[in-house]
N, C-alpha and C. Protein backbone atom coordinates (compact mmCIF):
# COMPACT_ATOMS: atom_id res chain seq x y z
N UNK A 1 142.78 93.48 83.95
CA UNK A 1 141.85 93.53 85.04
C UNK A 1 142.15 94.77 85.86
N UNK A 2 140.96 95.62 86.36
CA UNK A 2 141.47 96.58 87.43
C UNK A 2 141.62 96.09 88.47
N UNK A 3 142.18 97.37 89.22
CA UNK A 3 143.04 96.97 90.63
C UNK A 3 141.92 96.54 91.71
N UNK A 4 142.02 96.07 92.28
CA UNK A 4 141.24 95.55 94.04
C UNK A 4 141.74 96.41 95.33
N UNK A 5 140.78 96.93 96.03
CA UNK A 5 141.47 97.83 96.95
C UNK A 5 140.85 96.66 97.91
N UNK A 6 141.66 96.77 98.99
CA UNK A 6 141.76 95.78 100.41
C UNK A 6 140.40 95.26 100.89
N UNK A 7 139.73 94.55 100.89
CA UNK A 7 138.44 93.90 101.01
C UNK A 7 137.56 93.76 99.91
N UNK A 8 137.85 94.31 99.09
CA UNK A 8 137.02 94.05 97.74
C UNK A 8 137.33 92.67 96.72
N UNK A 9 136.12 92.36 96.57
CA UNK A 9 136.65 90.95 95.88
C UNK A 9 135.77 91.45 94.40
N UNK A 10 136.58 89.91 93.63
CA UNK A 10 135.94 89.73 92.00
C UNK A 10 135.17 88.70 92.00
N UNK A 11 133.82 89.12 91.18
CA UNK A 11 133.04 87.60 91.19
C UNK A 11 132.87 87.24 89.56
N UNK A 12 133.69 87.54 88.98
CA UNK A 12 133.83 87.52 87.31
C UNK A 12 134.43 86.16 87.18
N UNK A 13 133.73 85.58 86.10
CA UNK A 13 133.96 84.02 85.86
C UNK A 13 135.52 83.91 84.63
N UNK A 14 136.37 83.93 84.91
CA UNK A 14 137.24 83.40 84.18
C UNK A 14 137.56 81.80 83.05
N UNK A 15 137.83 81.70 82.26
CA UNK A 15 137.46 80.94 81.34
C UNK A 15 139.09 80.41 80.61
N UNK A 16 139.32 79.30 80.72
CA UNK A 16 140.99 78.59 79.98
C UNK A 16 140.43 77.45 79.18
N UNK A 17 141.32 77.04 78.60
CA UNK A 17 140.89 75.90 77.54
C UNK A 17 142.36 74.92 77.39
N UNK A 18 142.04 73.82 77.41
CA UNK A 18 143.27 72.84 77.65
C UNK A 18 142.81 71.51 76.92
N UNK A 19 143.74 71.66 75.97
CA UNK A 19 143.68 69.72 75.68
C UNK A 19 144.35 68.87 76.03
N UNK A 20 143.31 68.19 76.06
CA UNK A 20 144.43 66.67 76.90
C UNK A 20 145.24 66.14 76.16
N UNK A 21 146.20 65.54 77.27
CA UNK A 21 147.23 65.15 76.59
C UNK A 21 147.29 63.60 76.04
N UNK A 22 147.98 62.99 75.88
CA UNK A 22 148.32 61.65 75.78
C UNK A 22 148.32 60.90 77.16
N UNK A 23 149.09 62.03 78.01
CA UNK A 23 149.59 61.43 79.37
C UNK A 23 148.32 61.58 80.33
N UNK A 24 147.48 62.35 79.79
CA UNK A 24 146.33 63.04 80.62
C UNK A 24 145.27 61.48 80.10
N UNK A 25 145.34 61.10 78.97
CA UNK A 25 144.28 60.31 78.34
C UNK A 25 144.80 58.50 79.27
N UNK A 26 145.96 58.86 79.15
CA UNK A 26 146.43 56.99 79.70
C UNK A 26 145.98 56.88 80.69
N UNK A 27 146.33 58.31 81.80
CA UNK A 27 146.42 58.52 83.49
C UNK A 27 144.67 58.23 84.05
N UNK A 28 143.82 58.33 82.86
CA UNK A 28 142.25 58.69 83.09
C UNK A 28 141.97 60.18 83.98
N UNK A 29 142.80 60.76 83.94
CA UNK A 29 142.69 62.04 85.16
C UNK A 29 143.50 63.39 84.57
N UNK A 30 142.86 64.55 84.92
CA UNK A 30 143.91 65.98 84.83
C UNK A 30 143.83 66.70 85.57
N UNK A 31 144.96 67.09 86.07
CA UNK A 31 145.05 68.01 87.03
C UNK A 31 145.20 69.06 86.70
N UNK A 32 144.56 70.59 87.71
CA UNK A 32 144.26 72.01 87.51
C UNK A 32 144.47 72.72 88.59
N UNK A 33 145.48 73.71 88.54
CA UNK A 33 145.59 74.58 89.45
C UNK A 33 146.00 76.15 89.00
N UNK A 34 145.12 76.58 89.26
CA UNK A 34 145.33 78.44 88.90
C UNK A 34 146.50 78.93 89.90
N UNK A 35 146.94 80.12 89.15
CA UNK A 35 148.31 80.89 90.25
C UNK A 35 147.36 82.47 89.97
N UNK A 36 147.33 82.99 91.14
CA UNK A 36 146.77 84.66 91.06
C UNK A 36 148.24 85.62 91.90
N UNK A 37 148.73 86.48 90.98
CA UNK A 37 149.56 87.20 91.44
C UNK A 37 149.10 88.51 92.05
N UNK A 38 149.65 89.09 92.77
CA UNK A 38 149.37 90.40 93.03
C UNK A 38 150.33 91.57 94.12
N UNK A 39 149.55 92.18 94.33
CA UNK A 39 150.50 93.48 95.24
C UNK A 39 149.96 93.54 96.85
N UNK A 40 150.51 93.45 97.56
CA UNK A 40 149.36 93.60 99.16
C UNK A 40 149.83 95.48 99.10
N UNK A 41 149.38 96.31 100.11
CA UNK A 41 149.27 97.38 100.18
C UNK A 41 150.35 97.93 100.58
N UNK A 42 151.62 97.37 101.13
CA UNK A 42 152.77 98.06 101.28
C UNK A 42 153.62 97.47 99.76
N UNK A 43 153.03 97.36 98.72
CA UNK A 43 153.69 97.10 97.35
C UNK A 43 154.70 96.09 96.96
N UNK A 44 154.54 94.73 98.48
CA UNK A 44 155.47 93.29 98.20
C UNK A 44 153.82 92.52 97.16
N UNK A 45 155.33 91.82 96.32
CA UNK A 45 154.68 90.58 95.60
C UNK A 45 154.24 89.59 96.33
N UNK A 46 153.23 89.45 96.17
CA UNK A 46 152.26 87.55 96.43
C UNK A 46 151.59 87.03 95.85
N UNK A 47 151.96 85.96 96.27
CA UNK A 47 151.35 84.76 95.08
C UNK A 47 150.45 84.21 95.86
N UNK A 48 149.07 82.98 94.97
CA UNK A 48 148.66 82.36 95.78
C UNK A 48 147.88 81.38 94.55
N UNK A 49 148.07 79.71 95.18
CA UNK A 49 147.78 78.88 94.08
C UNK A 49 146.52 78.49 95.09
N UNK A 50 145.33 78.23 93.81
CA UNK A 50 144.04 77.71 93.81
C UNK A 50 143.88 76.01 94.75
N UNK A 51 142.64 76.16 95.20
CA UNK A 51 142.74 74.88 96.08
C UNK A 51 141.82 74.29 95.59
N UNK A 52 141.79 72.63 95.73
CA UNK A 52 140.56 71.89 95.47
C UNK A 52 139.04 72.20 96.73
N UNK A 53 139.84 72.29 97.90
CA UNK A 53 138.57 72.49 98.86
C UNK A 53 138.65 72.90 100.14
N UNK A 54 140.10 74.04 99.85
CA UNK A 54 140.41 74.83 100.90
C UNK A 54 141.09 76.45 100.73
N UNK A 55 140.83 76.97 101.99
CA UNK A 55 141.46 78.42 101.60
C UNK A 55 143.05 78.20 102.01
N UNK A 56 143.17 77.56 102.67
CA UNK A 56 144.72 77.39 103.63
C UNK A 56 145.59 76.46 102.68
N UNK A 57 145.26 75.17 101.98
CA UNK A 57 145.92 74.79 101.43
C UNK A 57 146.42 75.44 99.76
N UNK A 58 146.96 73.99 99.17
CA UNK A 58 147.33 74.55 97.76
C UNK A 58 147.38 73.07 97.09
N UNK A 59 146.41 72.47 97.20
CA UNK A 59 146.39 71.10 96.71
C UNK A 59 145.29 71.69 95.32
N UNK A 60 145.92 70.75 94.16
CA UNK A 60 145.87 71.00 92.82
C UNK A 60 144.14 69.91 92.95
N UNK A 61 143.16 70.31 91.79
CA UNK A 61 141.55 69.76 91.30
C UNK A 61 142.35 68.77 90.88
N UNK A 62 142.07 67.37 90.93
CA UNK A 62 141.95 66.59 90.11
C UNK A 62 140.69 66.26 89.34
N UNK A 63 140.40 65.65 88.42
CA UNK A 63 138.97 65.74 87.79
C UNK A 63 139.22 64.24 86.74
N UNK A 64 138.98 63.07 87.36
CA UNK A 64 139.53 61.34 87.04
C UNK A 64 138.26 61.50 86.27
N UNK A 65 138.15 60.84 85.34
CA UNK A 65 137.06 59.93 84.10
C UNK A 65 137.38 58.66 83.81
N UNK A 66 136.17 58.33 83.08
CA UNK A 66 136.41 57.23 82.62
C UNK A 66 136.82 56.61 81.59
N UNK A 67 137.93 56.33 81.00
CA UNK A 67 138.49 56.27 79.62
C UNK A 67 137.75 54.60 79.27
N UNK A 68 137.78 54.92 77.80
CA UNK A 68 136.94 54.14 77.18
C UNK A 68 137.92 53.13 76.10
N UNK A 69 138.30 52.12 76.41
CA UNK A 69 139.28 51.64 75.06
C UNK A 69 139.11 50.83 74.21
N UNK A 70 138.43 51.94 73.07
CA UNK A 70 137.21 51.21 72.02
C UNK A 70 137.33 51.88 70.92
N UNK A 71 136.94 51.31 70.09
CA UNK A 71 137.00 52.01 68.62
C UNK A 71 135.81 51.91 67.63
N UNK A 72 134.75 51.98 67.13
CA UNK A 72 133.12 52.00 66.37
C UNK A 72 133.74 52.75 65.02
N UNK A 73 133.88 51.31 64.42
CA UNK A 73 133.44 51.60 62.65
C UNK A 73 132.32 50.83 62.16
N UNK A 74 131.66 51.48 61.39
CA UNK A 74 130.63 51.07 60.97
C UNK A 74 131.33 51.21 59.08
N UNK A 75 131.01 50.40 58.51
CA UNK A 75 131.26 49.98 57.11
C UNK A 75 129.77 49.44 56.39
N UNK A 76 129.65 50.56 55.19
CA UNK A 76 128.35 50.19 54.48
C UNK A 76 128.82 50.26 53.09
N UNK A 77 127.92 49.48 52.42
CA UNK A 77 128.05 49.46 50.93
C UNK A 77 126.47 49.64 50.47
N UNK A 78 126.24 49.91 49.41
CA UNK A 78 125.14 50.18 48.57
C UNK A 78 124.99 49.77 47.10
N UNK A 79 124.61 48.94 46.88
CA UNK A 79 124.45 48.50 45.46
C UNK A 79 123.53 49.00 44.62
């Protein structure tokens, strides 16, 4: 990615891919949180983790479903 000079923002859609887990499938829920690193203008490191529905915090998306605990076989024969 290129650099960002001081007020300039990115509106480019970024894209990850994750499978669930076992622990993700029992829990009915997964949690998501991005980390963006970078440089401020006197050249210190900062970090800053993604929020569900704030700029100030750092509370991780949860995203709960509904797990289903079922199984559909269908068995045919043909004579």
């Amino acid at each position: 990615m290129a650099s960002l000079v001081p007020g300039e923002s990115d509106s480019n859609t970024f894209v990850g891919t994750y499978t669930l887990s076992l622990t993700d499938v029992n829990a009915s829920q997964v949690s998501n949180q991005a980390t963006v690193e970078a440089q401020d203008p006197d050249n210190s490191n900062v970090t800053d983790l993604s929020d569900d529905n704030s700029n100030f915090e750092n509370d991780p998306t949860i995203t709960s479903y509904d797990a289903v605990d079922a199984i559909n076989l269908i068995k045919e024969r043909n004579l």
